[in-house]
N, C-alpha and C. Protein backbone atom coordinates (compact mmCIF):
# COMPACT_ATOMS: atom_id res chain seq x y z
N UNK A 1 -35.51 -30.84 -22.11
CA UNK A 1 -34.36 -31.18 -21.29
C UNK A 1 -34.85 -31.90 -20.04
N UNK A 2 -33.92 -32.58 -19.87
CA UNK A 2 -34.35 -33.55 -18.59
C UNK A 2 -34.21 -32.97 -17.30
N UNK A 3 -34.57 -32.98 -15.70
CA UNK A 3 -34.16 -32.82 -14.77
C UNK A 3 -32.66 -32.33 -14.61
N UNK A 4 -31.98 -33.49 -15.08
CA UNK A 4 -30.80 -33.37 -14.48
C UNK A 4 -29.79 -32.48 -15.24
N UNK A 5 -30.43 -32.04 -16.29
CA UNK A 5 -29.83 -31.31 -17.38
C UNK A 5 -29.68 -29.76 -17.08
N UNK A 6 -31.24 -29.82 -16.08
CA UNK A 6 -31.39 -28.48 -15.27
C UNK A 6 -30.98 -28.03 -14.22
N UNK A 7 -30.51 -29.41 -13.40
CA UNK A 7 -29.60 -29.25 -12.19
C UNK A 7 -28.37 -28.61 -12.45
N UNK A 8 -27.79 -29.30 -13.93
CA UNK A 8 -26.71 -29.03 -14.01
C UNK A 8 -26.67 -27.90 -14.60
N UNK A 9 -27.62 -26.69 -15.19
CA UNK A 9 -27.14 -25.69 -15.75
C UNK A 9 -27.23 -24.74 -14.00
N UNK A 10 -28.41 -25.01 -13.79
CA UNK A 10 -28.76 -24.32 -12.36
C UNK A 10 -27.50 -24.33 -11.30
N UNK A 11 -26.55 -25.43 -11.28
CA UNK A 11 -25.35 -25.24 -10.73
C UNK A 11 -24.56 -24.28 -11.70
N UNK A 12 -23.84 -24.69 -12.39
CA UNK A 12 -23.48 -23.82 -13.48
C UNK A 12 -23.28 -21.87 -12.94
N UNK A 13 -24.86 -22.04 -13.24
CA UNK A 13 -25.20 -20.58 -13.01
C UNK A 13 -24.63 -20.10 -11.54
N UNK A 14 -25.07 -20.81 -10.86
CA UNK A 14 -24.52 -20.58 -9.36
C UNK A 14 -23.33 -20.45 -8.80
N UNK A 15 -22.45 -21.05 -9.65
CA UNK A 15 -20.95 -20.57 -9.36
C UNK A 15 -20.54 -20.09 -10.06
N UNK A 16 -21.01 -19.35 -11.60
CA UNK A 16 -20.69 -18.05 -11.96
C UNK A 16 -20.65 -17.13 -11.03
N UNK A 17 -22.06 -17.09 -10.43
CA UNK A 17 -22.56 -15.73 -9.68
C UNK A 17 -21.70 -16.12 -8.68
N UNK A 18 -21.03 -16.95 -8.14
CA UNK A 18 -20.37 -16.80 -6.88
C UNK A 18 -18.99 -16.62 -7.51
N UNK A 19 -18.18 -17.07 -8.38
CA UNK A 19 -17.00 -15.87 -8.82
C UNK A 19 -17.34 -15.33 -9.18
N UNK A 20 -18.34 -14.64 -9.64
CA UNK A 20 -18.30 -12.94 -10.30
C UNK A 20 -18.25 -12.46 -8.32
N UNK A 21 -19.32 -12.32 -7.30
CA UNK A 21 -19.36 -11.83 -6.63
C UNK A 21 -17.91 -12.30 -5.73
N UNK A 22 -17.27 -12.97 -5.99
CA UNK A 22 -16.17 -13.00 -5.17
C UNK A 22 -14.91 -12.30 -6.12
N UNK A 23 -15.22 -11.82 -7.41
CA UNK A 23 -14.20 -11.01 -7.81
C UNK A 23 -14.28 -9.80 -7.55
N UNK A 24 -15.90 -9.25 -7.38
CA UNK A 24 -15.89 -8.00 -6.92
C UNK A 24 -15.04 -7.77 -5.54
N UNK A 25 -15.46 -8.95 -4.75
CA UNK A 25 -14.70 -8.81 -3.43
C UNK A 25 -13.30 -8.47 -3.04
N UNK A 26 -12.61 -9.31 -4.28
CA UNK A 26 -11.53 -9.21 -4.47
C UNK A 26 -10.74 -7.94 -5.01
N UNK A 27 -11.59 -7.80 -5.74
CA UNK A 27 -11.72 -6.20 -6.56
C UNK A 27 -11.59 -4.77 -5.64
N UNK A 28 -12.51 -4.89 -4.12
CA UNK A 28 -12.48 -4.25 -3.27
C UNK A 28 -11.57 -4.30 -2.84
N UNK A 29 -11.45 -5.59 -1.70
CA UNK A 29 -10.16 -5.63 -1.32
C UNK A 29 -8.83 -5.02 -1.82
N UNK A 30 -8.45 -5.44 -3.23
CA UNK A 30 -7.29 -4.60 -4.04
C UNK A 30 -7.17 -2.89 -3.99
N UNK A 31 -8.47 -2.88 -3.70
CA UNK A 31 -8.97 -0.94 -4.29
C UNK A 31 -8.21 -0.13 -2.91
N UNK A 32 -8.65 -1.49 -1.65
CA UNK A 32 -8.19 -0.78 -0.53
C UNK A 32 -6.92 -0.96 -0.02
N UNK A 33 -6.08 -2.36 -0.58
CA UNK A 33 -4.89 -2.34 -0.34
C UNK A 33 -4.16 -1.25 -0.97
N UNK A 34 -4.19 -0.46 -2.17
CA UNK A 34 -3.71 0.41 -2.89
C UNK A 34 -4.16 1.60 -2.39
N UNK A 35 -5.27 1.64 -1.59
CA UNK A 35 -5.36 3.03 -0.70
C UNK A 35 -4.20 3.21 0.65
N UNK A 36 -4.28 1.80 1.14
CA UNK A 36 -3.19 1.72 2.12
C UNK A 36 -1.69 1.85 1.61
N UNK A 37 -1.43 1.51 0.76
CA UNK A 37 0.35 1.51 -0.20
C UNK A 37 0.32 2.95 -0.36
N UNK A 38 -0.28 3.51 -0.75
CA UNK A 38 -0.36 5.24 -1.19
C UNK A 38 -0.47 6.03 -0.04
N UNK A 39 -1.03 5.57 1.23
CA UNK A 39 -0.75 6.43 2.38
C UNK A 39 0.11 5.97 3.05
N UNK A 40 0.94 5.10 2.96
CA UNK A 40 2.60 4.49 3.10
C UNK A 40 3.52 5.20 2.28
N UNK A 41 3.11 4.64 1.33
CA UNK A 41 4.33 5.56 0.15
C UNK A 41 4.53 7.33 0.76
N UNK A 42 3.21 7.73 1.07
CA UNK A 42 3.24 9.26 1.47
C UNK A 42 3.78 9.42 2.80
N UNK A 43 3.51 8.91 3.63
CA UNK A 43 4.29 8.68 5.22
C UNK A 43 5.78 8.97 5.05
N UNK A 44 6.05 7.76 4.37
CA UNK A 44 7.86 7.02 3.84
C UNK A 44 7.67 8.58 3.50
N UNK A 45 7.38 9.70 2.28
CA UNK A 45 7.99 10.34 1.95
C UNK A 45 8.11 11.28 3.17
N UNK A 46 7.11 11.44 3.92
CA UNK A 46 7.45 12.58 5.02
C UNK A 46 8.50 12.04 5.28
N UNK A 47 7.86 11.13 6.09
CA UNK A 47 9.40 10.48 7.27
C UNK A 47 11.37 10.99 6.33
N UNK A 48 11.34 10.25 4.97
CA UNK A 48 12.26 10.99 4.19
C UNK A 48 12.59 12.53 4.33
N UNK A 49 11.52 13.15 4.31
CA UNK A 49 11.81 14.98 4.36
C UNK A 49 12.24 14.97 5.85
N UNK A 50 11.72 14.53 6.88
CA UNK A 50 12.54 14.96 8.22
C UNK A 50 13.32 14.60 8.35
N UNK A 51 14.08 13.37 7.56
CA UNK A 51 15.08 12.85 8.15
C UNK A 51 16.24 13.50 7.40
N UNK A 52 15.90 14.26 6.35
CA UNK A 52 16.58 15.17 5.25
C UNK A 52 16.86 16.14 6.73
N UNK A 53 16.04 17.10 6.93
CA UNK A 53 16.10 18.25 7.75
C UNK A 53 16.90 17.75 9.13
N UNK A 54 16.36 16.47 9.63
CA UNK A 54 17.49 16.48 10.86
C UNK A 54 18.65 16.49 10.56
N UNK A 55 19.49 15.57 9.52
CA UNK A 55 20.39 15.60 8.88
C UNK A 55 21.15 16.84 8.71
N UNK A 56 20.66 17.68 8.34
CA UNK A 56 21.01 18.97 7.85
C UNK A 56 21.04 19.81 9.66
N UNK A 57 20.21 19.87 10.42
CA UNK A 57 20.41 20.06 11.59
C UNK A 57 21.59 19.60 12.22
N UNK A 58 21.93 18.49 12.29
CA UNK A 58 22.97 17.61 12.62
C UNK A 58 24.20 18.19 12.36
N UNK A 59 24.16 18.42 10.64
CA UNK A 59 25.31 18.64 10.25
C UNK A 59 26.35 20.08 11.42
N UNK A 60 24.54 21.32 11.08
CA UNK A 60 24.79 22.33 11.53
C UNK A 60 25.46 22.56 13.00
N UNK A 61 24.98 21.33 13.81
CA UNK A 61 25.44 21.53 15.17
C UNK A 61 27.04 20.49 15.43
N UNK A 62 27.42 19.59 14.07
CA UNK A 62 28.68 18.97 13.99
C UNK A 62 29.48 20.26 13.68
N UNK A 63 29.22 21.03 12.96
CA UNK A 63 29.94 21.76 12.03
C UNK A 63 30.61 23.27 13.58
N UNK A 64 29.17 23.39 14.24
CA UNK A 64 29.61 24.30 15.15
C UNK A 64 30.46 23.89 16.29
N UNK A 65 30.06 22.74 16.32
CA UNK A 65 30.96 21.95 17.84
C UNK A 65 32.17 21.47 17.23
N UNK A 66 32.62 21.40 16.64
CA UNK A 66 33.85 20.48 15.58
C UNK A 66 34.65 21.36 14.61
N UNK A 67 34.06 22.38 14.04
CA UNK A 67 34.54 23.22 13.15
C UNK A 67 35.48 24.43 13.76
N UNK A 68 35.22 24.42 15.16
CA UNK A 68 36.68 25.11 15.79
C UNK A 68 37.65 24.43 15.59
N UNK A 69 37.88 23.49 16.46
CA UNK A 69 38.63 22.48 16.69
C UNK A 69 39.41 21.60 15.51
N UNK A 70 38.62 21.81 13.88
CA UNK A 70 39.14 21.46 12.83
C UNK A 70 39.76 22.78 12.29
N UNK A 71 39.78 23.73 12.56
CA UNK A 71 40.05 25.16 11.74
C UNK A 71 41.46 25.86 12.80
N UNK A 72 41.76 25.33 14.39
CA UNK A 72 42.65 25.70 15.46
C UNK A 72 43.60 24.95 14.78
């Protein structure tokens, strides 16, 4: 094979290895956006449960301030 035959596999090779190593990157990246979505998703659900319980608080203190006044 000629020189240039070797340039050109020697490139070749070289930007394999640079998408393979930029898929790993990518690969990471993804691993950690989906760590971040999953401690969102879990937040959202707290935040959901308190806003359940204030709700229900709410009701309790509509029901006492209002529930004379609807029952007179």
């Amino acid at each position: 094979m000629t020189a240039d035959a070797w340039t050109i596999i020697g490139t070749g090779i070289a930007i394999l290895v640079a998408i393979a190593a930029s898929n790993r990157s990518i690969r990471a990246e993804i691993k950690e956006l989906r760590a971040h979505v999953y401690r969102l998703e879990e937040r959202i659900n707290q935040l959901g449960e308190r806003m359940g319980r204030l709700e229900g608080t709410l009701d309790v203190v509509r029901d006492s301030m209002f529930g004379r006044h609807d029952a007179a």
